[in-house]
PDB file of N, CA and C in Angstrom:
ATOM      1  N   UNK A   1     173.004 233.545 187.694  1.00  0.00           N
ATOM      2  CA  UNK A   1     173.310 232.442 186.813  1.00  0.00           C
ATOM      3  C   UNK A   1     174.405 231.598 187.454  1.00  0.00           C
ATOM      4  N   UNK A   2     174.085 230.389 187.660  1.00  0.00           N
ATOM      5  CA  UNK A   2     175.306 229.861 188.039  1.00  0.00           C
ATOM      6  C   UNK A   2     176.198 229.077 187.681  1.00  0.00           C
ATOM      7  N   UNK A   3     177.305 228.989 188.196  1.00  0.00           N
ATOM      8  CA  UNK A   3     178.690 228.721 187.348  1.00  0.00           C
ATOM      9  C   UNK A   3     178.635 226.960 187.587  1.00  0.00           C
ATOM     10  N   UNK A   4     179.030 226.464 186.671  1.00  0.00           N
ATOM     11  CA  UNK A   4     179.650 225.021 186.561  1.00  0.00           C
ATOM     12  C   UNK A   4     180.496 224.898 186.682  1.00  0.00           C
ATOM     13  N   UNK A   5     181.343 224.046 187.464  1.00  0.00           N
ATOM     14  CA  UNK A   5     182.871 223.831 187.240  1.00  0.00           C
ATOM     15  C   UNK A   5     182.851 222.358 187.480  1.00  0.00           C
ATOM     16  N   UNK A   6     183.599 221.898 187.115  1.00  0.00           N
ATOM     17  CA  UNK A   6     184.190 220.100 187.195  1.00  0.00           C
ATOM     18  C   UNK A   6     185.651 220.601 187.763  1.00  0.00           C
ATOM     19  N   UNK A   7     185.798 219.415 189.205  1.00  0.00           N
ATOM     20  CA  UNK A   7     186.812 219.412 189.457  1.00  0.00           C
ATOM     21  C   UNK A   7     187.548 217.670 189.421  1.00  0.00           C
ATOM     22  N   UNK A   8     188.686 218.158 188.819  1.00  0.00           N
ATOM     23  CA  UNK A   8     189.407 216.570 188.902  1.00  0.00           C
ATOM     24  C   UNK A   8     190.489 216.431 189.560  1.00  0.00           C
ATOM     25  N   UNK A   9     190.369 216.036 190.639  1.00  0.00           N
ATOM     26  CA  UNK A   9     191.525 215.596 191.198  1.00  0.00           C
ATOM     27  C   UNK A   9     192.741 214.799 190.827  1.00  0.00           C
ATOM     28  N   UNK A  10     192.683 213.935 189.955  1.00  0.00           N
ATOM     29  CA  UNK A  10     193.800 213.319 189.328  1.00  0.00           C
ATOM     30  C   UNK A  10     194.502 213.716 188.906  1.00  0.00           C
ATOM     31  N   UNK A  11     194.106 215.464 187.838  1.00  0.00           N
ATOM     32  CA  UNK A  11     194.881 215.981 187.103  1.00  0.00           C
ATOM     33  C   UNK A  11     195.118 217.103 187.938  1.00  0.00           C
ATOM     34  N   UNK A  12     195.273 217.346 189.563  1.00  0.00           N
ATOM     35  CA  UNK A  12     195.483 218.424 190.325  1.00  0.00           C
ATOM     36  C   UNK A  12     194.482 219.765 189.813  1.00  0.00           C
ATOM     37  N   UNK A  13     193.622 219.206 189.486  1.00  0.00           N
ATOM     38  CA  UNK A  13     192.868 221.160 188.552  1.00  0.00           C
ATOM     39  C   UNK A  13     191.886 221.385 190.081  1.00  0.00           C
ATOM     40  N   UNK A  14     192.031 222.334 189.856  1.00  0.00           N
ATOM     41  CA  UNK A  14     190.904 223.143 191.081  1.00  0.00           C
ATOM     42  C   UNK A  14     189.793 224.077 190.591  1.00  0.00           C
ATOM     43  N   UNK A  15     189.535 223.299 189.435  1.00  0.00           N
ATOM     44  CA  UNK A  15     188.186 223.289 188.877  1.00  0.00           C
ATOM     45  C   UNK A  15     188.012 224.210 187.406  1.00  0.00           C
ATOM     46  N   UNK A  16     187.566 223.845 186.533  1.00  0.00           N
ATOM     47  CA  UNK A  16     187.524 224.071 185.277  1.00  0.00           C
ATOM     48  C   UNK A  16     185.920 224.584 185.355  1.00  0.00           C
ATOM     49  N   UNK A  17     186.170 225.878 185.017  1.00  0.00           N
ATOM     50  CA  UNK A  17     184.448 226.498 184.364  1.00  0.00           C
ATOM     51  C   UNK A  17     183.937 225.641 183.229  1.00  0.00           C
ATOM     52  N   UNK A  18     182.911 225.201 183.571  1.00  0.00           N
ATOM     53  CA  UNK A  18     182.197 224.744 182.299  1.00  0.00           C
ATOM     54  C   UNK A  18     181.081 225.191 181.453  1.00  0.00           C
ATOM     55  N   UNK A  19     180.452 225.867 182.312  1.00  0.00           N
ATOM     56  CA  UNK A  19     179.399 226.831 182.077  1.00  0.00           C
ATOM     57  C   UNK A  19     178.625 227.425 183.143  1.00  0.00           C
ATOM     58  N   UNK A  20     177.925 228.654 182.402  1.00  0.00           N
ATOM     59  CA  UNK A  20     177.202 229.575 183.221  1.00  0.00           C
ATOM     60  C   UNK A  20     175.746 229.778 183.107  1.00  0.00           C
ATOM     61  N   UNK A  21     175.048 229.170 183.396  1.00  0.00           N
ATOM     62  CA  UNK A  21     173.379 228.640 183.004  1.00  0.00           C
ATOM     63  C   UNK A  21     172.640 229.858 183.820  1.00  0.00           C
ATOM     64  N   UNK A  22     171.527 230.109 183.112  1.00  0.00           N
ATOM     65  CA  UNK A  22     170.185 231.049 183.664  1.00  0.00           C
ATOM     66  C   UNK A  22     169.918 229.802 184.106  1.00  0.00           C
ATOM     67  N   UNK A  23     169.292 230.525 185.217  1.00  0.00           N
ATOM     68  CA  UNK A  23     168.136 229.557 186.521  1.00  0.00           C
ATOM     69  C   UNK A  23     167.504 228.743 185.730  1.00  0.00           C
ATOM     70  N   UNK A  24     166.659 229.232 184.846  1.00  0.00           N
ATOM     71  CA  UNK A  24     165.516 228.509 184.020  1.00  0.00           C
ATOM     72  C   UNK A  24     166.235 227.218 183.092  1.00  0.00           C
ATOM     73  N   UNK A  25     167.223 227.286 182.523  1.00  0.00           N
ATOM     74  CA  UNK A  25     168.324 226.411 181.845  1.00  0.00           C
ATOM     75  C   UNK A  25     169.010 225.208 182.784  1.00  0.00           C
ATOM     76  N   UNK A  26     169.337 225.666 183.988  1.00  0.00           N
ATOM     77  CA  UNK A  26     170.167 225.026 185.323  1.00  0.00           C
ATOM     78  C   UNK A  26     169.126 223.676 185.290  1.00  0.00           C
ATOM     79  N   UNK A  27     167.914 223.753 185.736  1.00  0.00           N
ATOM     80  CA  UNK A  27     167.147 222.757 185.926  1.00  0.00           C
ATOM     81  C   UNK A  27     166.655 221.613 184.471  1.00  0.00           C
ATOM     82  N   UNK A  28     166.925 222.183 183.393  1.00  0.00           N
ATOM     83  CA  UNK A  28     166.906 221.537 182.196  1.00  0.00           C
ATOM     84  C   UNK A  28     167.792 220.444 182.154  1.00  0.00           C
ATOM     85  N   UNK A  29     169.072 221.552 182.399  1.00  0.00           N
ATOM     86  CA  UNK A  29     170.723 220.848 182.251  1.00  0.00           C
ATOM     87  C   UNK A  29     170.748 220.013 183.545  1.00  0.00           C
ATOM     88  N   UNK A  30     170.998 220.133 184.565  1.00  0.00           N
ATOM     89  CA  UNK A  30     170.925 219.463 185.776  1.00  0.00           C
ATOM     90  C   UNK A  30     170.377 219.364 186.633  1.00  0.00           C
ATOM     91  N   UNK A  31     170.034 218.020 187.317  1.00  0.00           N
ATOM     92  CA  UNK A  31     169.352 217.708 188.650  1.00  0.00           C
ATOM     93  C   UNK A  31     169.610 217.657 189.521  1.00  0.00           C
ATOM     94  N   UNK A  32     169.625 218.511 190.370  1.00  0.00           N
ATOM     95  CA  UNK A  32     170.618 219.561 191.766  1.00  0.00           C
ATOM     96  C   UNK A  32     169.830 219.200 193.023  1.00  0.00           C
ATOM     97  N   UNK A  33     169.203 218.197 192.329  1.00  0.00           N
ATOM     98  CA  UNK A  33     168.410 217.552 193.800  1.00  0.00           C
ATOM     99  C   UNK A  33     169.080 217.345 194.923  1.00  0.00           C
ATOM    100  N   UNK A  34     170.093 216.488 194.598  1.00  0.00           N
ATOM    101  CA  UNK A  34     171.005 216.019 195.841  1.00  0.00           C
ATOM    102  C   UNK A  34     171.978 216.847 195.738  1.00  0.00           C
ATOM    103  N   UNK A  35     171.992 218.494 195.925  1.00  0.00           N
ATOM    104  CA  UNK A  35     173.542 219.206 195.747  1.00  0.00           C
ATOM    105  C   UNK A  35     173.530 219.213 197.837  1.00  0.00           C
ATOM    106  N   UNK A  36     174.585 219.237 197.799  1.00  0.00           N
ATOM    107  CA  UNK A  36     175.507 219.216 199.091  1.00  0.00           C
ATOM    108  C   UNK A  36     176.279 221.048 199.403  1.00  0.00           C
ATOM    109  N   UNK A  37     175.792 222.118 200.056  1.00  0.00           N
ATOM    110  CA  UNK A  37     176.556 223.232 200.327  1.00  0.00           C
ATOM    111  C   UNK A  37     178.107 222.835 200.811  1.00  0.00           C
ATOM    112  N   UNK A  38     179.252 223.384 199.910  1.00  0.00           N
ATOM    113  CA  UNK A  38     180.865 222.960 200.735  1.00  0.00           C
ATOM    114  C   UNK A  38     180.688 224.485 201.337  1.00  0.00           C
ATOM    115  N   UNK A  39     180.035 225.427 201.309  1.00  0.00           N
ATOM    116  CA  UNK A  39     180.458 226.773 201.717  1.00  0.00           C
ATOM    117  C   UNK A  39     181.372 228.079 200.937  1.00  0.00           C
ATOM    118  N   UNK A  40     181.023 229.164 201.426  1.00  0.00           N
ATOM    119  CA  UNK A  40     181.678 230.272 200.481  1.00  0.00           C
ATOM    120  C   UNK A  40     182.689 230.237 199.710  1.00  0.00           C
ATOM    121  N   UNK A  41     183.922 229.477 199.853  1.00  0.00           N
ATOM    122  CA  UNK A  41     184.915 229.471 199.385  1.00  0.00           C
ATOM    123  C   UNK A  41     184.948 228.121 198.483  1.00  0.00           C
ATOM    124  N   UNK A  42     185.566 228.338 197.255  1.00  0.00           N
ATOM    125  CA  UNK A  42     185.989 227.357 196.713  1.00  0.00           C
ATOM    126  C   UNK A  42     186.842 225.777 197.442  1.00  0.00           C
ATOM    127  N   UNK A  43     186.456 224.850 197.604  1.00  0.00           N
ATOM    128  CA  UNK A  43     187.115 223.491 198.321  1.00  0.00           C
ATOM    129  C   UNK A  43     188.317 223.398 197.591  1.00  0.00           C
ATOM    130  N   UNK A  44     189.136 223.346 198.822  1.00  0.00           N
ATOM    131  CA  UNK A  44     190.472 223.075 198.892  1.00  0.00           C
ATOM    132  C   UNK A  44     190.937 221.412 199.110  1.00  0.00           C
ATOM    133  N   UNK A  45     190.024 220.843 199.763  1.00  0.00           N
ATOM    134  CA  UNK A  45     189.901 219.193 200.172  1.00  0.00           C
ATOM    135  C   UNK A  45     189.458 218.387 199.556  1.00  0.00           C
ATOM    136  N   UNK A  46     189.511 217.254 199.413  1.00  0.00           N
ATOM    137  CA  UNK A  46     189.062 216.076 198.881  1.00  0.00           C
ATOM    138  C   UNK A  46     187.440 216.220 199.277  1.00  0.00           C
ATOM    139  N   UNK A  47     186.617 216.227 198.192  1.00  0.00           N
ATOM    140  CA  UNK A  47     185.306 216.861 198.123  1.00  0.00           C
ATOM    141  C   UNK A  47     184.309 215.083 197.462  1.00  0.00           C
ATOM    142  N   UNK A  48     184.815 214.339 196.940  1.00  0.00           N
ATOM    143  CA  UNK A  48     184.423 213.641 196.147  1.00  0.00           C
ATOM    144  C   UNK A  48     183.619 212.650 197.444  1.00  0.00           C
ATOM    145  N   UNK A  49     183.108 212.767 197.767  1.00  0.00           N
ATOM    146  CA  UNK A  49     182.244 212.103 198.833  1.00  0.00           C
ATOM    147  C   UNK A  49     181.583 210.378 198.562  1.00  0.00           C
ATOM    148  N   UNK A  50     180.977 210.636 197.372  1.00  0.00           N
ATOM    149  CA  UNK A  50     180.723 208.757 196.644  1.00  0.00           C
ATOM    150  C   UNK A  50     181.743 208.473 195.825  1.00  0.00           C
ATOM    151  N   UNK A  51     182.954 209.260 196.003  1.00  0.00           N
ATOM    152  CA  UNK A  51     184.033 208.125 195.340  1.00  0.00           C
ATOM    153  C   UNK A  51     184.025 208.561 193.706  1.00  0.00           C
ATOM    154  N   UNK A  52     183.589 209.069 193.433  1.00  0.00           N
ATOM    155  CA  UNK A  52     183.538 209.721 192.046  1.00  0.00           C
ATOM    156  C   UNK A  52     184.836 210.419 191.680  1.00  0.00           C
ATOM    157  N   UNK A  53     185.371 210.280 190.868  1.00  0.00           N
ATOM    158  CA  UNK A  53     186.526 210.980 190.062  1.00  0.00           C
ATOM    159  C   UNK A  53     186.656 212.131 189.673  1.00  0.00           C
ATOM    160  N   UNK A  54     185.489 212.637 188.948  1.00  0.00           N
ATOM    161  CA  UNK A  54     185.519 213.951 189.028  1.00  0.00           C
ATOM    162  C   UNK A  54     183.861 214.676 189.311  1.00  0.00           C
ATOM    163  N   UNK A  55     183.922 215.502 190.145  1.00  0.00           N
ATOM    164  CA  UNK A  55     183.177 216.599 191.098  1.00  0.00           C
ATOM    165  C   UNK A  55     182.339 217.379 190.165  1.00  0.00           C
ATOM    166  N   UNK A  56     180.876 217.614 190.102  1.00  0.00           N
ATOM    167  CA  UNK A  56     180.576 218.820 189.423  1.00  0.00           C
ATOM    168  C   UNK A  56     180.090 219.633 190.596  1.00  0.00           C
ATOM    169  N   UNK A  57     180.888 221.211 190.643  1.00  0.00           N
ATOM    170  CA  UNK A  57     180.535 221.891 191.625  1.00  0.00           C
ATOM    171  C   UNK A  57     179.791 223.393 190.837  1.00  0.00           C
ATOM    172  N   UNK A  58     178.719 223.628 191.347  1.00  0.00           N
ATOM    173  CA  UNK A  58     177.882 224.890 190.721  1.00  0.00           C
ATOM    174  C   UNK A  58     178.052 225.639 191.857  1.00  0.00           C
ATOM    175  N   UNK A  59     178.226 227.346 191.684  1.00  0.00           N
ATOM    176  CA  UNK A  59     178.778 227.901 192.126  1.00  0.00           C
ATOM    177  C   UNK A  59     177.621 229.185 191.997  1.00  0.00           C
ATOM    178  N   UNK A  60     176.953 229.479 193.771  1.00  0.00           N
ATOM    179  CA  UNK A  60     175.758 230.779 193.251  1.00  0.00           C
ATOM    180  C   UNK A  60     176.378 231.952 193.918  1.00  0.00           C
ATOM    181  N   UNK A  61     176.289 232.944 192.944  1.00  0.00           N
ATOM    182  CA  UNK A  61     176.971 234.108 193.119  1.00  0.00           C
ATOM    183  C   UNK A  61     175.676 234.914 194.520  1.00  0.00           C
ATOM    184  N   UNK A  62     176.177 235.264 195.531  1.00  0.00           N
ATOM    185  CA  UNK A  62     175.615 236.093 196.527  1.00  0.00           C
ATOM    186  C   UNK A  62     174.299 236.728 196.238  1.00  0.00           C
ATOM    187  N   UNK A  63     174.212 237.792 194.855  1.00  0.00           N
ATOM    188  CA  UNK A  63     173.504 238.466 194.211  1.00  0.00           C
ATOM    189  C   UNK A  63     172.507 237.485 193.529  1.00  0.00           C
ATOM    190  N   UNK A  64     172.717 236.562 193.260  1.00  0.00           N
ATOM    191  CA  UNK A  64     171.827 235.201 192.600  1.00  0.00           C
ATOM    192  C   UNK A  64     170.938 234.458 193.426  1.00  0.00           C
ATOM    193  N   UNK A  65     171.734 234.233 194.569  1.00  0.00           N
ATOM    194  CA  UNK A  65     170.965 233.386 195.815  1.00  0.00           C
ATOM    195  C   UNK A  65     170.019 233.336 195.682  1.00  0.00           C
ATOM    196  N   UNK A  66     168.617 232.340 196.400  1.00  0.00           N
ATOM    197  CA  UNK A  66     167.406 232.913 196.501  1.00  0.00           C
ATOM    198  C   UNK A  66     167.267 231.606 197.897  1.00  0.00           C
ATOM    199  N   UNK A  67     165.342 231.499 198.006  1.00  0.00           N
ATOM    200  CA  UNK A  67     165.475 230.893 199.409  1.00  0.00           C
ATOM    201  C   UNK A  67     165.988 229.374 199.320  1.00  0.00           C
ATOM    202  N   UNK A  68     165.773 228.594 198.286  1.00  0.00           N
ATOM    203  CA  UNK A  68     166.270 227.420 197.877  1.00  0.00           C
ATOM    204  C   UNK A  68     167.987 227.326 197.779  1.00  0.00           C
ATOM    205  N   UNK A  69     168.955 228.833 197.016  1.00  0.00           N
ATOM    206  CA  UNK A  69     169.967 228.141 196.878  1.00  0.00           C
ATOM    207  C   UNK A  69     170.696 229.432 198.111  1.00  0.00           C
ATOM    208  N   UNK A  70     171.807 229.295 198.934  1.00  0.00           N
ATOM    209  CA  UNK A  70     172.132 230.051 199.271  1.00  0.00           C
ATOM    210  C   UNK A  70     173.580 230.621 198.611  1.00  0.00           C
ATOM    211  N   UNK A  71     173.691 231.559 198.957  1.00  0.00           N
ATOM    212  CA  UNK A  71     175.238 231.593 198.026  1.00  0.00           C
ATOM    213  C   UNK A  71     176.714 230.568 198.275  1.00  0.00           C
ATOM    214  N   UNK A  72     177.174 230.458 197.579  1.00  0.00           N
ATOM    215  CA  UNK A  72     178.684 229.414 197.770  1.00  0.00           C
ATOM    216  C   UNK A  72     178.089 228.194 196.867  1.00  0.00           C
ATOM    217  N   UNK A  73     179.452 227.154 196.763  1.00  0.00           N
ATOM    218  CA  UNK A  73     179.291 226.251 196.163  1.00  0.00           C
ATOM    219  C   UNK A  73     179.340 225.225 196.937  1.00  0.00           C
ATOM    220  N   UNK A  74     178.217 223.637 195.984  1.00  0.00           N
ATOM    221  CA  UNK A  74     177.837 222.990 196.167  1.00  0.00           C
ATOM    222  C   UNK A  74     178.428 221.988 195.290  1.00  0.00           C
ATOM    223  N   UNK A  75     178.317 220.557 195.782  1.00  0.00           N
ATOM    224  CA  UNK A  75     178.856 219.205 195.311  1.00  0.00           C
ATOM    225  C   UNK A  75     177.499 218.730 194.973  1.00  0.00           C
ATOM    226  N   UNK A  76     177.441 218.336 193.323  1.00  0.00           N
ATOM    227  CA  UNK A  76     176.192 217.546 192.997  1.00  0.00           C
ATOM    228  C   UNK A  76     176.258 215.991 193.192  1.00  0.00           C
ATOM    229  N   UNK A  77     175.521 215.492 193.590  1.00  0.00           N
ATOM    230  CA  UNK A  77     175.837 213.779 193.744  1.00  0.00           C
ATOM    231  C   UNK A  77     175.207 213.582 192.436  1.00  0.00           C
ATOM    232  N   UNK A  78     175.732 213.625 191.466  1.00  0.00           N
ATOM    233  CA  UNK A  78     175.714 213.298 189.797  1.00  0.00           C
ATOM    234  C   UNK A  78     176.571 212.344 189.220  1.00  0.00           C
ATOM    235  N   UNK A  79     175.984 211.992 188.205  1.00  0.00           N
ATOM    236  CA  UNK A  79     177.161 211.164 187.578  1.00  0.00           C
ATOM    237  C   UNK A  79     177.609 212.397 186.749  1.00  0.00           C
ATOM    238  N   UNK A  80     178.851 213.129 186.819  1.00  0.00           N
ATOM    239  CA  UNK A  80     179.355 213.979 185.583  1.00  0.00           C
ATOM    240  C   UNK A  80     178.968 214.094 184.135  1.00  0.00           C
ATOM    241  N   UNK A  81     178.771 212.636 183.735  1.00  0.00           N
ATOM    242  CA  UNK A  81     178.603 212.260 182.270  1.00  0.00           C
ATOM    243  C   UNK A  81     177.291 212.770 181.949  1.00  0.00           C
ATOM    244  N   UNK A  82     176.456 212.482 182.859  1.00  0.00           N
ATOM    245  CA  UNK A  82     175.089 212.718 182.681  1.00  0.00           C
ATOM    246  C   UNK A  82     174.905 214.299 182.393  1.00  0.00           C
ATOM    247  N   UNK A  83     175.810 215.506 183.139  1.00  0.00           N
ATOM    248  CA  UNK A  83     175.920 216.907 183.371  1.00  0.00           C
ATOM    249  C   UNK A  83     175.820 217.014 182.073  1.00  0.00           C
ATOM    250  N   UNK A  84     177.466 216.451 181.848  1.00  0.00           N
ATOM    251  CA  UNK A  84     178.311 216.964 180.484  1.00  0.00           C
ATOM    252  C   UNK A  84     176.945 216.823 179.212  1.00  0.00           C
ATOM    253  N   UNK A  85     176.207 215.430 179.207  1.00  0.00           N
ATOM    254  CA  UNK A  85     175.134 215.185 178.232  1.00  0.00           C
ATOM    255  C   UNK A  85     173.843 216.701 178.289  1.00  0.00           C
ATOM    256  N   UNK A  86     173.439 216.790 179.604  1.00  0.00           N
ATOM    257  CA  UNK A  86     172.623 217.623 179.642  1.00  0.00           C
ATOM    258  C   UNK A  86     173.003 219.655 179.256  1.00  0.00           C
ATOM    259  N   UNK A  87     174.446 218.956 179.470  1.00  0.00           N
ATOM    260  CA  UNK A  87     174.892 220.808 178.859  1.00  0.00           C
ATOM    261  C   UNK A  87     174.892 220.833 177.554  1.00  0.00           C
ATOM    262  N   UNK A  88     175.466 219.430 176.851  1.00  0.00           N
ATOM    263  CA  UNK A  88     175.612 219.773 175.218  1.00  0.00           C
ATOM    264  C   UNK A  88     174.231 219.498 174.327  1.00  0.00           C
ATOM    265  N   UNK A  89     172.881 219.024 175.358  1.00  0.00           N
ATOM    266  CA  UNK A  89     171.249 219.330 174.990  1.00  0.00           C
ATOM    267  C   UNK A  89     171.364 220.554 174.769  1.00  0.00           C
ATOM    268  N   UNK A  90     171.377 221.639 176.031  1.00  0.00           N
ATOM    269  CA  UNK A  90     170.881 222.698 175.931  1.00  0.00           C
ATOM    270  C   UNK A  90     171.732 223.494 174.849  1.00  0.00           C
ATOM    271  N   UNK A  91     173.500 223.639 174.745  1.00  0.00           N
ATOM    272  CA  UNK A  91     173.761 224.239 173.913  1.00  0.00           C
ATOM    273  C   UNK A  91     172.655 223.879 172.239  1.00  0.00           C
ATOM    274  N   UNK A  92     172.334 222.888 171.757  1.00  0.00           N
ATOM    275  CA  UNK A  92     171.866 222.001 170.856  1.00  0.00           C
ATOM    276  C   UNK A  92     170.905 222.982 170.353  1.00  0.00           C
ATOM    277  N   UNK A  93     170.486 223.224 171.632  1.00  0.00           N
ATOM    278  CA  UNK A  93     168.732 223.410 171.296  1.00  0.00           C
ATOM    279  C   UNK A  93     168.954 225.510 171.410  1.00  0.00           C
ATOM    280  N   UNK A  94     169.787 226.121 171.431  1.00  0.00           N
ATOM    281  CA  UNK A  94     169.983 227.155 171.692  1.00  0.00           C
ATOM    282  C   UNK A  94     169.647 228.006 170.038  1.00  0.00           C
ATOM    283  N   UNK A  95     169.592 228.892 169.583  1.00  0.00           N
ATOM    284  CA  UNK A  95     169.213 229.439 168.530  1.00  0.00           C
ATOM    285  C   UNK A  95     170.969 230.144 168.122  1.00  0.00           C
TER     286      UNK A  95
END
């Protein structure tokens, strides 16, 4: 399952969990088409690549991997807002 985090640089945070989605949910909630691998470790650097303010980085645990995602985290070229909309669908629609 992998982890969501938003990172904002303005407010110095090095990334806020936002949620933890099953595979099957991930693709509902977000379109990870254009995700970017930063590598095993959490980014320490200025990550924001199109200038975006704040970062959504999903995070695949080793044990999760498969041939599409490899483990470590990735930079979505997303608009955030759009994430944030597609996470509070799925909570919505949850039982």
């Amino acid at each position: 399952m992998p982890n969501f985090y938003f990172w904002e640089p303005e407010t110095q945070s090095h990334g806020i969990l936002h949620a933890v989605l099953p595979w099957e949910d991930c693709g509902r909630a977000v379109d990870c088409v254009s995700a970017i691998r930063l590598g095993e470790e959490f980014p320490a650097e200025r990550i924001n690549g199109n200038g975006q303010v704040t970062v959504a980085i999903p995070y695949v645990r080793p044990e999760e991997a498969n041939e599409k995602w490899l483990p470590g985290f990735y930079r979505l070229e997303a608009d955030v807002t759009e994430i944030h909309e597609g996470l509070r669908t799925l909570k919505g629609s949850q039982p």
